[in-house]
C-alpha atoms as a PDB file:
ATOM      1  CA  UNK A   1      22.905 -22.804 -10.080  1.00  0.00           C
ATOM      2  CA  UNK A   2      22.934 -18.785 -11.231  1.00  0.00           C
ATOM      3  CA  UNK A   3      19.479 -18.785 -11.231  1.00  0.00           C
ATOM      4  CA  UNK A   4      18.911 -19.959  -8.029  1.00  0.00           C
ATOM      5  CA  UNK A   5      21.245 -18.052  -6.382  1.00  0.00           C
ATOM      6  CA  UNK A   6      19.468 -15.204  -8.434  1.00  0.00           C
ATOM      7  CA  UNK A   7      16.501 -15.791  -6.875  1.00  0.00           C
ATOM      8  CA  UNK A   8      17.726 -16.507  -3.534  1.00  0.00           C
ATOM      9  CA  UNK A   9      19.338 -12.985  -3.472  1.00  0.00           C
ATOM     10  CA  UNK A  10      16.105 -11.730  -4.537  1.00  0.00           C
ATOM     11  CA  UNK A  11      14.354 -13.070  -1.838  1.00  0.00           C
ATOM     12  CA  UNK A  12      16.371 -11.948   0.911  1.00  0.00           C
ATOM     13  CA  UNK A  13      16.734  -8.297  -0.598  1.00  0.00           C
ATOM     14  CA  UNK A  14      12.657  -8.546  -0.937  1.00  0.00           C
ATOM     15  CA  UNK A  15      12.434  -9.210   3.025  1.00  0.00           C
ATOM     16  CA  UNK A  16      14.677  -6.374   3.633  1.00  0.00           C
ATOM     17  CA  UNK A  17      12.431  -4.316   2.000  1.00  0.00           C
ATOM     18  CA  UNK A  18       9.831  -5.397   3.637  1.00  0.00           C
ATOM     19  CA  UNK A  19      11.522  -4.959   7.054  1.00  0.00           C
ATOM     20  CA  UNK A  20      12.705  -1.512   5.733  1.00  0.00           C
ATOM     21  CA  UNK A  21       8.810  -0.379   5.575  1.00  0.00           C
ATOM     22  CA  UNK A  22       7.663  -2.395   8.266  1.00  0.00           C
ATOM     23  CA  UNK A  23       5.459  -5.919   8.723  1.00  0.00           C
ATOM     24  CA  UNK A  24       2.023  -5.642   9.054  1.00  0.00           C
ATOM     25  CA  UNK A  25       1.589  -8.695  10.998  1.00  0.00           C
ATOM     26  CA  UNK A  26       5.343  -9.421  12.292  1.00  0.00           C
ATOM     27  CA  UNK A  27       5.487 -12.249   8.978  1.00  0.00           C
ATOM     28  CA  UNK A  28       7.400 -11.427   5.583  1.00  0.00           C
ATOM     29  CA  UNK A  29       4.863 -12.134   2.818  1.00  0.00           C
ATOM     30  CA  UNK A  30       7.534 -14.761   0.942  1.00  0.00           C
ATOM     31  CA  UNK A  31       5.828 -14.388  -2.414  1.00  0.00           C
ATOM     32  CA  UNK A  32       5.761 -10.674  -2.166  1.00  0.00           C
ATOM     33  CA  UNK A  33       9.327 -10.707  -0.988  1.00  0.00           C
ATOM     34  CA  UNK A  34      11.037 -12.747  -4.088  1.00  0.00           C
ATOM     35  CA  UNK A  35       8.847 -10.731  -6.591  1.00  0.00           C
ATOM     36  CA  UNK A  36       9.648  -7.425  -5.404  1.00  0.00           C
ATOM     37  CA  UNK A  37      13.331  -8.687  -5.173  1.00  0.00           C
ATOM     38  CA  UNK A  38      13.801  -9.708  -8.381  1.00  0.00           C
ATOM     39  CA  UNK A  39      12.138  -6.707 -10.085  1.00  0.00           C
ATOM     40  CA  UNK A  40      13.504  -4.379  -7.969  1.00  0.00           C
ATOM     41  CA  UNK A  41      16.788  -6.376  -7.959  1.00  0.00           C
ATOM     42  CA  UNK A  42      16.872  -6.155 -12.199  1.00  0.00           C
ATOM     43  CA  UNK A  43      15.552  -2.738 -12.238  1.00  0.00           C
ATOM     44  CA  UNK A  44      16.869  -0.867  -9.389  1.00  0.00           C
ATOM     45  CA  UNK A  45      20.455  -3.096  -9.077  1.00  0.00           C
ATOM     46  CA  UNK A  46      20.847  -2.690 -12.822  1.00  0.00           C
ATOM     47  CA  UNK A  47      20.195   1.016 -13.449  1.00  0.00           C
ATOM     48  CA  UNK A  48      22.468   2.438 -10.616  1.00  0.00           C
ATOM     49  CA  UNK A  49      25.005  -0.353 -11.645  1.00  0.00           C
ATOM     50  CA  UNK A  50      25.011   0.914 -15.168  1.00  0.00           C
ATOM     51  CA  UNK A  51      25.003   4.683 -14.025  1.00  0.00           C
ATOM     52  CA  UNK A  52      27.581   4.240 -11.880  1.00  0.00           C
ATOM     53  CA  UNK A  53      30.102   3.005 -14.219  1.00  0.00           C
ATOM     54  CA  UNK A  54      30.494  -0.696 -12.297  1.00  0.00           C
ATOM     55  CA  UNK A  55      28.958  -2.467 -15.279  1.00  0.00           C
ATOM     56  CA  UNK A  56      27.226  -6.237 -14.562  1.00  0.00           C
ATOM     57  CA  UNK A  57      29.648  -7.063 -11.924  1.00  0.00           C
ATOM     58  CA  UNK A  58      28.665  -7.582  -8.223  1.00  0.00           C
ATOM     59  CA  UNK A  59      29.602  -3.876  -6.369  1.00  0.00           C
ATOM     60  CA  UNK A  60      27.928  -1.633  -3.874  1.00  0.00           C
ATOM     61  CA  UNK A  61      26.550   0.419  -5.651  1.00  0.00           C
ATOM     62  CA  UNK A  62      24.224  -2.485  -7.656  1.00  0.00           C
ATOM     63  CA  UNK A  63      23.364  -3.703  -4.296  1.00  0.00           C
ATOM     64  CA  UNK A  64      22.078  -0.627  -2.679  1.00  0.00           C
ATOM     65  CA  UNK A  65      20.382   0.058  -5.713  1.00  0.00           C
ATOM     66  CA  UNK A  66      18.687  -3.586  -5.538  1.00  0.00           C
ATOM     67  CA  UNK A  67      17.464  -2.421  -2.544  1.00  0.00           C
ATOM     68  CA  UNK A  68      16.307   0.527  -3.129  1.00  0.00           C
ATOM     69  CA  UNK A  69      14.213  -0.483  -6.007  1.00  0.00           C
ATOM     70  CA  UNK A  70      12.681  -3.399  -4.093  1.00  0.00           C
ATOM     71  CA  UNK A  71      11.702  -0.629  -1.754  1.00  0.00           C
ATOM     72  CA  UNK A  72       9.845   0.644  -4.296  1.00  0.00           C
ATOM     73  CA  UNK A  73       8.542  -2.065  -5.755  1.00  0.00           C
ATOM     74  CA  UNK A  74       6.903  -3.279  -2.252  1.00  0.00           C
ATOM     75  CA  UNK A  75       5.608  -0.056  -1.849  1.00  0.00           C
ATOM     76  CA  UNK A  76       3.855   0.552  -4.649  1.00  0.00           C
ATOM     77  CA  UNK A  77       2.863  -2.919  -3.791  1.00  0.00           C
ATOM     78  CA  UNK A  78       1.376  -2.289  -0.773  1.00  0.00           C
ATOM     79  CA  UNK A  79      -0.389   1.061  -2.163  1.00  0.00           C
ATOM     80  CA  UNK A  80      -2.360  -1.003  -4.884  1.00  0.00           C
ATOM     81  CA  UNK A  81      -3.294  -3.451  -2.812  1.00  0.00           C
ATOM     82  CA  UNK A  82      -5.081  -1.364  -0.704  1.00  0.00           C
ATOM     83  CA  UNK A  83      -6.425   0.923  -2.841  1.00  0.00           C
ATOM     84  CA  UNK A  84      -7.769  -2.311  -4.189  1.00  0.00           C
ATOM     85  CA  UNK A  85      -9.525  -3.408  -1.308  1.00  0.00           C
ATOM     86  CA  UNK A  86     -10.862   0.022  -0.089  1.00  0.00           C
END
């Protein structure tokens, strides 16, 4: 049950990201939005969750930085892609 709420969570922080930077064609990419949540989610949640003294437990601060990383992650996502197709 953990690890589907895990990736749940991920999921819905990956569309905010993507709403965050704007659809391309008014759709959230699904696959691109669970990805980016979970790494961004683990990376992102977990560093500022760690450097902000909360530890593993559910706060703010791992939240925003969930988000903030799957902002990252979904742009450098975008950025390779189309470096890739250009």
């Amino acid at each position: 049950m953990l690890i589907l709420g895990l990736i749940l969570f991920g999921m819905l922080i990956g569309a905010l990201a993507q709403l965050i930077l704007g659809r391309r064609d008014r759709k959230i990419d699904w696959p691109m939005a669970i990805i980016a949540g979970l790494v961004g989610s683990f990376v992102g949640g977990l560093l500022i969750s760690l450097l902000a003294g909360d530890g593993l437990k559910l706060r703010p601060s791992g939240i925003i930085g969930s988000i903030v990383g799957a902002v990252v992650v979904t742009a450098l996502w975008r950025w390779w892609a189309g470096r890739r197709t250009a």
